[in-house]
Protein backbone atom coordinates (compact mmCIF):
# COMPACT_ATOMS: atom_id res chain seq x y z
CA UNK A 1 5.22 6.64 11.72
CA UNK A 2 8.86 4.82 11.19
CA UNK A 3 8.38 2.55 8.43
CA UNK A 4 10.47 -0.30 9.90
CA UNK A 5 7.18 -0.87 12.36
CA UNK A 6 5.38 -0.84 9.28
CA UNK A 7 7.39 -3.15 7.66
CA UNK A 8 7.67 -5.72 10.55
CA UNK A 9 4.11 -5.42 11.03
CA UNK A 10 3.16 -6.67 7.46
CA UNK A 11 5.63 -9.13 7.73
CA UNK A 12 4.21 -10.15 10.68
CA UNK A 13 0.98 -10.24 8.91
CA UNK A 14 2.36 -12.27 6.20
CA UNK A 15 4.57 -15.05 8.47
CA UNK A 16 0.80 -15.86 9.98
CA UNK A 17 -1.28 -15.72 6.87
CA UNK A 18 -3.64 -13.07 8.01
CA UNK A 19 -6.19 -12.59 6.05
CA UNK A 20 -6.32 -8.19 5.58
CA UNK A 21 -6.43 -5.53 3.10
CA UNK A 22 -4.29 -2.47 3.95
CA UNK A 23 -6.24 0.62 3.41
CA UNK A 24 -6.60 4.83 4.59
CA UNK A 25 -3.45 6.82 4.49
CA UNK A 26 -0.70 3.81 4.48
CA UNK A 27 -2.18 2.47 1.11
CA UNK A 28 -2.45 5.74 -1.02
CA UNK A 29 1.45 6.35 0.16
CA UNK A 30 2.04 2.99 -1.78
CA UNK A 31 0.02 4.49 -4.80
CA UNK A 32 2.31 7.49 -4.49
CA UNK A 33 0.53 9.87 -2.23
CA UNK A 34 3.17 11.03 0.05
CA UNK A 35 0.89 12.24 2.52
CA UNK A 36 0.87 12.47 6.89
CA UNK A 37 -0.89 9.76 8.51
CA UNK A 38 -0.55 8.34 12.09
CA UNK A 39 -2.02 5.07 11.74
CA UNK A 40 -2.16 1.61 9.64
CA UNK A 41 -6.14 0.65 8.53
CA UNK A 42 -6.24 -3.06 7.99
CA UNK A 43 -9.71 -4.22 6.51
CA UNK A 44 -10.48 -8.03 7.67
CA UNK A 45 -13.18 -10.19 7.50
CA UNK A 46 -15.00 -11.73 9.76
CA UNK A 47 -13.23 -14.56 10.94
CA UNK A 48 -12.08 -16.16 14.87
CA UNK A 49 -9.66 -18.30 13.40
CA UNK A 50 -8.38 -15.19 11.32
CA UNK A 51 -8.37 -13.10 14.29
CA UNK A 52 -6.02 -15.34 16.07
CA UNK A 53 -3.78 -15.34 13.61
CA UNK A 54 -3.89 -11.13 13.38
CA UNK A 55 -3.35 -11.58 17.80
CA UNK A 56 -0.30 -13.39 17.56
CA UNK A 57 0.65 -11.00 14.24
CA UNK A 58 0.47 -7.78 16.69
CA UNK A 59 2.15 -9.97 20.31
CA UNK A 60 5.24 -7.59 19.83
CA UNK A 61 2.21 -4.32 20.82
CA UNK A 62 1.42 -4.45 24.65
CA UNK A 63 -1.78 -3.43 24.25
CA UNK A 64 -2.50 -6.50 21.54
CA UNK A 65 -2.94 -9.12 24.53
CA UNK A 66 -6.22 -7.16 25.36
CA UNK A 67 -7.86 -8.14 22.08
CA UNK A 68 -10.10 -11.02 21.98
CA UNK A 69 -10.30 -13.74 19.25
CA UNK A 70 -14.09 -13.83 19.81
CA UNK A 71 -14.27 -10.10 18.46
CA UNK A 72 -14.08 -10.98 15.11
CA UNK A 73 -17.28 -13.02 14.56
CA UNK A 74 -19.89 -12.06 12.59
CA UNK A 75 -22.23 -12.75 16.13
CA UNK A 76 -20.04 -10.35 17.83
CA UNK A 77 -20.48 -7.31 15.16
CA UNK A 78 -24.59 -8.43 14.71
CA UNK A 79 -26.08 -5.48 16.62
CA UNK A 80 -23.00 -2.70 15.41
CA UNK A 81 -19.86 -3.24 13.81
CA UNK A 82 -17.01 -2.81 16.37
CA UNK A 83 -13.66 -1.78 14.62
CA UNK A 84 -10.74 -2.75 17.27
CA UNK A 85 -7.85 0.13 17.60
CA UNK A 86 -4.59 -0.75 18.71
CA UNK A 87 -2.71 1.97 20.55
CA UNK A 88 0.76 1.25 21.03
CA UNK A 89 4.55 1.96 19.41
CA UNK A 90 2.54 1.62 16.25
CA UNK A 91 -2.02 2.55 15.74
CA UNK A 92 -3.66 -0.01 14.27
CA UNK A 93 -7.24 0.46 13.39
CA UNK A 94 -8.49 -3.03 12.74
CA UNK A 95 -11.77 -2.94 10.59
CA UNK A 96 -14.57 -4.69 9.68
CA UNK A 97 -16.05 -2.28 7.19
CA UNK A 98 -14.51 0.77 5.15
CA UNK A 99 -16.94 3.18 4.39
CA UNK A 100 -19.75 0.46 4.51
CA UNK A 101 -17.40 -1.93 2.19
CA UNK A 102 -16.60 -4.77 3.94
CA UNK A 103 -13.16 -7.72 3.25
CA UNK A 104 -15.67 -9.80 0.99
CA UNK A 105 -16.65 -6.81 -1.01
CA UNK A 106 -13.32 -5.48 -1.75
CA UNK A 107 -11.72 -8.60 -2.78
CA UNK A 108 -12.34 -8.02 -6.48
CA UNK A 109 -10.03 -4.96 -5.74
CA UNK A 110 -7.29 -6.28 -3.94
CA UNK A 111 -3.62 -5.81 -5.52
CA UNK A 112 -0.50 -7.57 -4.16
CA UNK A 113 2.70 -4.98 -3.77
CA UNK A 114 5.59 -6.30 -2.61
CA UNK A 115 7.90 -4.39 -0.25
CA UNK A 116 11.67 -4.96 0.54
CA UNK A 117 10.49 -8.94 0.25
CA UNK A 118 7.17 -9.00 2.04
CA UNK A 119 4.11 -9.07 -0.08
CA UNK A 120 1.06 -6.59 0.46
CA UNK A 121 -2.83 -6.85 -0.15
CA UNK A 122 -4.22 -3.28 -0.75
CA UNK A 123 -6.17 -2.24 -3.19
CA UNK A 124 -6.44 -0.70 -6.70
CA UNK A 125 -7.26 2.61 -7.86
CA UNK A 126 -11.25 1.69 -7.17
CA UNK A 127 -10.80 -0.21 -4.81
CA UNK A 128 -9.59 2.77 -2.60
CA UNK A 129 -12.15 4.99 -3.97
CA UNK A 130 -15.02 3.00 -2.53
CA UNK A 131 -13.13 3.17 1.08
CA UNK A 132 -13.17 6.76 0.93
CA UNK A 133 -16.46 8.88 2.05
CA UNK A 134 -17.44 12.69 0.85
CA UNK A 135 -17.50 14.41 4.02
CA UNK A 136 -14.15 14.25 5.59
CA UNK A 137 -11.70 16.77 4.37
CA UNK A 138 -8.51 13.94 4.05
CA UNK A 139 -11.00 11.59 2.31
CA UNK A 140 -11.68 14.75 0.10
CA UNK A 141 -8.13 14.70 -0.89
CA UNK A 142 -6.99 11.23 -1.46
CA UNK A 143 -10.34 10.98 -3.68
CA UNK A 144 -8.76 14.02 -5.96
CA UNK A 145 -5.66 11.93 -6.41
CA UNK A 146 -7.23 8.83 -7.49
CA UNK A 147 -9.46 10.31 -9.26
CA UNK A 148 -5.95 11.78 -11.20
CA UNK A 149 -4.48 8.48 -11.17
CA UNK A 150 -7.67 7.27 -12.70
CA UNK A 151 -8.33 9.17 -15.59
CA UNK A 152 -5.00 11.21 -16.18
């Protein structure tokens, strides 16, 4: 992934006050991880307004102008939870829920980071830890380094 996508994306993010919580592979590279990953995992609540903002955050993706504000209501995600992917120049999985831990359950772990002037939400140490399951080999891995981080 080139990093100045990255970069523009979360400043992107930040210009329209979008509501998200980086997570996966892009946030344990900013906890020092400097591991292969493909895509960017946003966590974001369930919000239209919100969602709008995150539409006109991703206009610069061709395949953004498919995604619909209406996606991101709770009403919408009732029956199943429908996490949005974005396949373009950059992936974007857009999520509602992280291992069954959702925007509103993860605030409590949310740390700012601030990158080359644009600032970050991710999360702490156990933060991430509750976004990672036990049964996928990567997962497996990035739980073994925060558990280090953790309790060095």
């Amino acid at each position: 992934m080139n990093m100045p996508d990255l970069h523009s994306l979360l400043a992107a993010l930040q210009k329209n006050r979008v509501k998200y919580i980086l997570v996966g592979g892009q946030a344990i590279r900013l906890h020092g991880l400097n591991r292969a990953t493909e895509d960017v995992d946003l966590v974001v609540p369930f919000d239209t307004e919100n969602g709008e903002r995150l539409i006109r955050s991703l206009a610069f993706l061709e395949s953004s102008k498919e995604i619909q504000s209406w996606w991101f209501s709770k009403e919408a995600n009732e029956e199943e939870i429908q996490n949005i992917r974005v396949a373009d120049d950059l992936v974007i999985d857009i999520l509602f829920s992280a291992n069954g831990e959702t925007y509103e359950s993860l605030t409590p772990f949310i740390r700012k980071i601030e990158i080359d002037g644009v600032t970050v939400s991710t999360l702490d140490v156990d933060g991430l830890l509750k976004t990672k399951t036990s049964h996928r080999e990567k997962d497996a891995i990035d739980r073994l380094f925060l558990s280090k981080i953790k309790n060095p």
